[in-house]
Structures are given as structure tokens and as C-alpha cells.
Protein backbone atom coordinates (compact mmCIF):
# COMPACT_ATOMS: atom_id res chain seq x y z
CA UNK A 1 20.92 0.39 -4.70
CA UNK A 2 21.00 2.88 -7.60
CA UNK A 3 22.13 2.58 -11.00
CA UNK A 4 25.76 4.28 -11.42
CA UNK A 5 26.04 3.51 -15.61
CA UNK A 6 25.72 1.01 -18.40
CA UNK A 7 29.42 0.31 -20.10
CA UNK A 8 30.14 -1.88 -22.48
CA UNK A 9 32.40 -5.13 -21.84
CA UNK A 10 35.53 -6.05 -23.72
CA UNK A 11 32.99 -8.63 -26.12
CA UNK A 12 30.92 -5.34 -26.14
CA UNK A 13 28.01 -6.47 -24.28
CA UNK A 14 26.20 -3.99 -22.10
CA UNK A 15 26.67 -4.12 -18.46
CA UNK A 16 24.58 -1.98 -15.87
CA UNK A 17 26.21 -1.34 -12.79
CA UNK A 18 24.50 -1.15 -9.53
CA UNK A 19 26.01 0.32 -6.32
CA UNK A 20 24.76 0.40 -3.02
CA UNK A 21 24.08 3.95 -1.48
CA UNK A 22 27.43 4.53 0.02
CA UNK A 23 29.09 3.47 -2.90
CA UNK A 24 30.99 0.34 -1.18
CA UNK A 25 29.81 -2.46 -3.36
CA UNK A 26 29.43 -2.82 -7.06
CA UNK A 27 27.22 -5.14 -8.89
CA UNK A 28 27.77 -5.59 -12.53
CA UNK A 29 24.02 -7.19 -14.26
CA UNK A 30 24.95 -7.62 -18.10
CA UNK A 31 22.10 -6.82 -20.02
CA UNK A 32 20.60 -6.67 -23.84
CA UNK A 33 21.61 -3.80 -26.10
CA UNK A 34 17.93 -2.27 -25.97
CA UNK A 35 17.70 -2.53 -22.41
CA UNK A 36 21.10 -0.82 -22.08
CA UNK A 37 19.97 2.12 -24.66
CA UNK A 38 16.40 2.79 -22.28
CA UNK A 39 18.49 2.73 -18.90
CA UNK A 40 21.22 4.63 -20.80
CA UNK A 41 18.69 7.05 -21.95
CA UNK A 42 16.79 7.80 -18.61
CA UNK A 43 19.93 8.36 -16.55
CA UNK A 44 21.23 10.64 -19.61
CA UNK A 45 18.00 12.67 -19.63
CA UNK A 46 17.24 11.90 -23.15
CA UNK A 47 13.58 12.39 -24.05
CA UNK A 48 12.83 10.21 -27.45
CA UNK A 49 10.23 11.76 -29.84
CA UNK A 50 8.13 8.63 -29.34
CA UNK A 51 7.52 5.97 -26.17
CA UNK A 52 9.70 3.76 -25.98
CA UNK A 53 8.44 0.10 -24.28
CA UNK A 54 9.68 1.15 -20.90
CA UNK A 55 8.06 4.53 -21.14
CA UNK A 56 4.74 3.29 -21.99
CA UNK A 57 4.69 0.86 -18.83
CA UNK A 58 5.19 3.75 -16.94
CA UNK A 59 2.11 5.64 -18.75
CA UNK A 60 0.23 2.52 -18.57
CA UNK A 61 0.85 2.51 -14.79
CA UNK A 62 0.06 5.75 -14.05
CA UNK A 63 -2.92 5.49 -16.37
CA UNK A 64 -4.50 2.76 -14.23
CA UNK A 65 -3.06 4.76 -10.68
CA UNK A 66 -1.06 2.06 -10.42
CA UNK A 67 2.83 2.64 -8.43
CA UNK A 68 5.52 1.09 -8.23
CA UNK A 69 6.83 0.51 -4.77
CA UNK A 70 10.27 -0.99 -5.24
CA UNK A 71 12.18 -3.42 -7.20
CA UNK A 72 14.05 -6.72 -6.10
CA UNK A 73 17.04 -8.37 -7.43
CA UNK A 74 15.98 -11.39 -6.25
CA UNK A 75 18.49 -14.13 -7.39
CA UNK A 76 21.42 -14.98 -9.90
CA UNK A 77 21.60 -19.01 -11.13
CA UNK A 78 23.85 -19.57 -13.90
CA UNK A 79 24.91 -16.25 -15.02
CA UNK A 80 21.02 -15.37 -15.47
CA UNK A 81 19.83 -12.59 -12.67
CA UNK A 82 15.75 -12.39 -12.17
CA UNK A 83 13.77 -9.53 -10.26
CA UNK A 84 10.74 -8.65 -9.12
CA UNK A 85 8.74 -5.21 -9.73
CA UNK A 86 6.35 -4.49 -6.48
CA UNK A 87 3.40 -2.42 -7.96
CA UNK A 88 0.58 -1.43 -5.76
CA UNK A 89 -2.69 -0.54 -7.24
CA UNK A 90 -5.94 0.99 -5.15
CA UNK A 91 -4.62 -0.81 -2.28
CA UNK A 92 -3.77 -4.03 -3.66
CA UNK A 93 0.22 -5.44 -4.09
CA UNK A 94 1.16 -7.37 -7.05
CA UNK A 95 4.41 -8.83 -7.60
CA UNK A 96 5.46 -9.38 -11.03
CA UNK A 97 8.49 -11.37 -12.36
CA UNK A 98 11.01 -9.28 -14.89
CA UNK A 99 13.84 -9.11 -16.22
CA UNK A 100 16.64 -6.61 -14.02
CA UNK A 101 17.19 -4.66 -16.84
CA UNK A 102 13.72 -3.93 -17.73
CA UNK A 103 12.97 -3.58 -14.02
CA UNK A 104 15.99 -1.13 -13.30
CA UNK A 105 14.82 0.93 -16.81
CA UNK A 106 11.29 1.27 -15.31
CA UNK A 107 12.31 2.18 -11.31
CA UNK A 108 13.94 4.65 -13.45
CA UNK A 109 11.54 6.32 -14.71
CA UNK A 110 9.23 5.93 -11.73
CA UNK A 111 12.04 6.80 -9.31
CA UNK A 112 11.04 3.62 -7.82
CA UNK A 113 13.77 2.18 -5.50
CA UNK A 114 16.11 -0.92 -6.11
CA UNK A 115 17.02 -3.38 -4.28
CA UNK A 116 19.21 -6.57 -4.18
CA UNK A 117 18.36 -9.56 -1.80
CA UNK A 118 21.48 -10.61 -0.01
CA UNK A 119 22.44 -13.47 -2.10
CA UNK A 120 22.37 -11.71 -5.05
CA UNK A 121 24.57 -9.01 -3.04
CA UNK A 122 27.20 -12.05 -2.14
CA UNK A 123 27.70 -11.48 -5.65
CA UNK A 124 29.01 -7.91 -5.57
CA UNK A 125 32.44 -6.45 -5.81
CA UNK A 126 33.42 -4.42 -2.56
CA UNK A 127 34.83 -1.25 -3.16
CA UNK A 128 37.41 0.65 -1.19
CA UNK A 129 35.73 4.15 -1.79
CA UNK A 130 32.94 5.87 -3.61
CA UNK A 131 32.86 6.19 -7.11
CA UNK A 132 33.80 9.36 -8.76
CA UNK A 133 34.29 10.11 -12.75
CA UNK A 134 37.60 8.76 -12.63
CA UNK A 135 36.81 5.67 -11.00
CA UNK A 136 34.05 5.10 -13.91
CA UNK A 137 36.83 5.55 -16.65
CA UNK A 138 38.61 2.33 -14.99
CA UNK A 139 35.43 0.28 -14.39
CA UNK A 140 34.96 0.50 -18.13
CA UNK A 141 38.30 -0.55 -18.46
CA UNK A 142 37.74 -3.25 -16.21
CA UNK A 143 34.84 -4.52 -18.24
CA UNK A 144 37.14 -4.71 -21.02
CA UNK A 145 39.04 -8.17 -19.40
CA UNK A 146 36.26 -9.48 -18.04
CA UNK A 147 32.91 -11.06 -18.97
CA UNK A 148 30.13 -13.07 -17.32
CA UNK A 149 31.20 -16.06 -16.45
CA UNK A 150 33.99 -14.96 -14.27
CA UNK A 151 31.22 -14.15 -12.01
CA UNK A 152 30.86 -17.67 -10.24
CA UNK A 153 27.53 -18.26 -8.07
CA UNK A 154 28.91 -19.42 -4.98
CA UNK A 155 25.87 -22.33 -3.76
CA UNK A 156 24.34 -20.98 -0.53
């Protein structure tokens, strides 16, 4: 998956969206405000004149040649997603339990790779064709009708 923006929803709560590589499903992950501002941030190229939280994980990580090797999407119950961050460290694998938003701003900057586990994916809206700048301009206006719980988790 890679992150294709954070928008904001019509109650104007942030929403990242994740699409799979050829662009054919979209998966909306509503997030907090500061989350939204890191991701924001990272995809925008914006360098702030201090760390911010996300940035010093990644300094932290590299400080103790620690990597990340991939994050997972691992399930949605009740509106709530939860995800994993794989980091590997001197030949050891730890997996440790985040938050998608603070997992997606941290693959990020670690150009770690994202991934959703196929329940989660059940979730997704398929798209007819790859996104393009003008297809953006009517996701956000898509946000503005609809908000979490329209998203049902269908019981697998």
C-alpha cells in the first residue's frame, strides 16, 4: 500500500488514505489531527526546525541500528484500526503494536513498506482507475458526506 493524502472529512476529521500499488482500492483510516499534520508533513517534504515525535523514533531507531522492515494493518473492530511496526535489530525481529497513523507517519520517514492484512482490505473501496489530481479533488469531496461509521465491519 502507500499513502496517497490526508483530507479532511465533512465533521473535519483527518482521514489518511491508503491505496494499493495499482491504485484499484482505496482505504480511508481516520486519524488524530497531529498524526494527520506528521504524515501530512513527510509526504509534503516539510522539514520542521525541531523533531517532531515521529522524527525522533526514526533517530532513535537508527541510533540503536535498528530498521524497520514493514508495517501491518492488521485489523479494524468497531471503527478502531490497529497495526503492527516490524523492526529488526542486529538480527533480532520485534513486533510492536501502534497506532496506523503513527505507524504510516514513521514507514514514512523510513520508507518502510505498508501493508494491509486481507480483512482489513475487505474494508476498502474498489476503484475503477488510478488516482490522478483530479480524482483527489472528488475524494475530498467525498469525505465531505461521509464519516466513520458508514464504514461497517462485515464479521468474518
Amino acid at each position: 500500500m502507500k499513502v496517497r493524502g490526508v483530507a479532511l472529512d465533512q465533521q473535519m476529521n483527518p482521514v489518511v488514505l491508503l491505496v494499493d500499488q495499482p491504485e484499484t482500492m482505496a482505504l480511508p483510516i481516520w486519524i488524530g489531527q497531529a498524526e494527520a499534520t506528521a504524515i501530512a508533513m513527510q509526504l509534503q517534504g516539510v522539514k520542521p526546525p525541531r523533531p517532531m515525535t515521529h522524527d525522533l523514533v526514526r533517530t532513535l531507531l537508527s541510533e540503536l541500528k535498528a530498521s524497520i522492515s514493514r508495517i501491518v494493518v492488521t485489523d479494524v473492530r468497531d471503527n478502531t484500526y490497529f497495526a503492527e511496526i516490524h523492526v529488526a535489530q542486529n538480527g533480532t525481529a520485534m513486533v510492536i503494536d501502534s497506532r496506523p497513523s503513527d505507524a504510516i507517519a514513521v514507514a514514512l520517514r523510513m520508507e518502510a513498506p505498508i501493508f494491509v492484512e486481507e480483512k482489513v482490505a475487505a474494508q476498502a473501496i474498489q476503484l475503477k482507475k488510478s488516482f490522478d489530481e483530479n480524482d483527489m479533488e472528488e475524494w475530498k469531496k467525498f469525505l465531505n458526506d461521509v464519516k466513520p461509521s458508514d464504514f461497517k465491519q462485515t464479521q468474518h
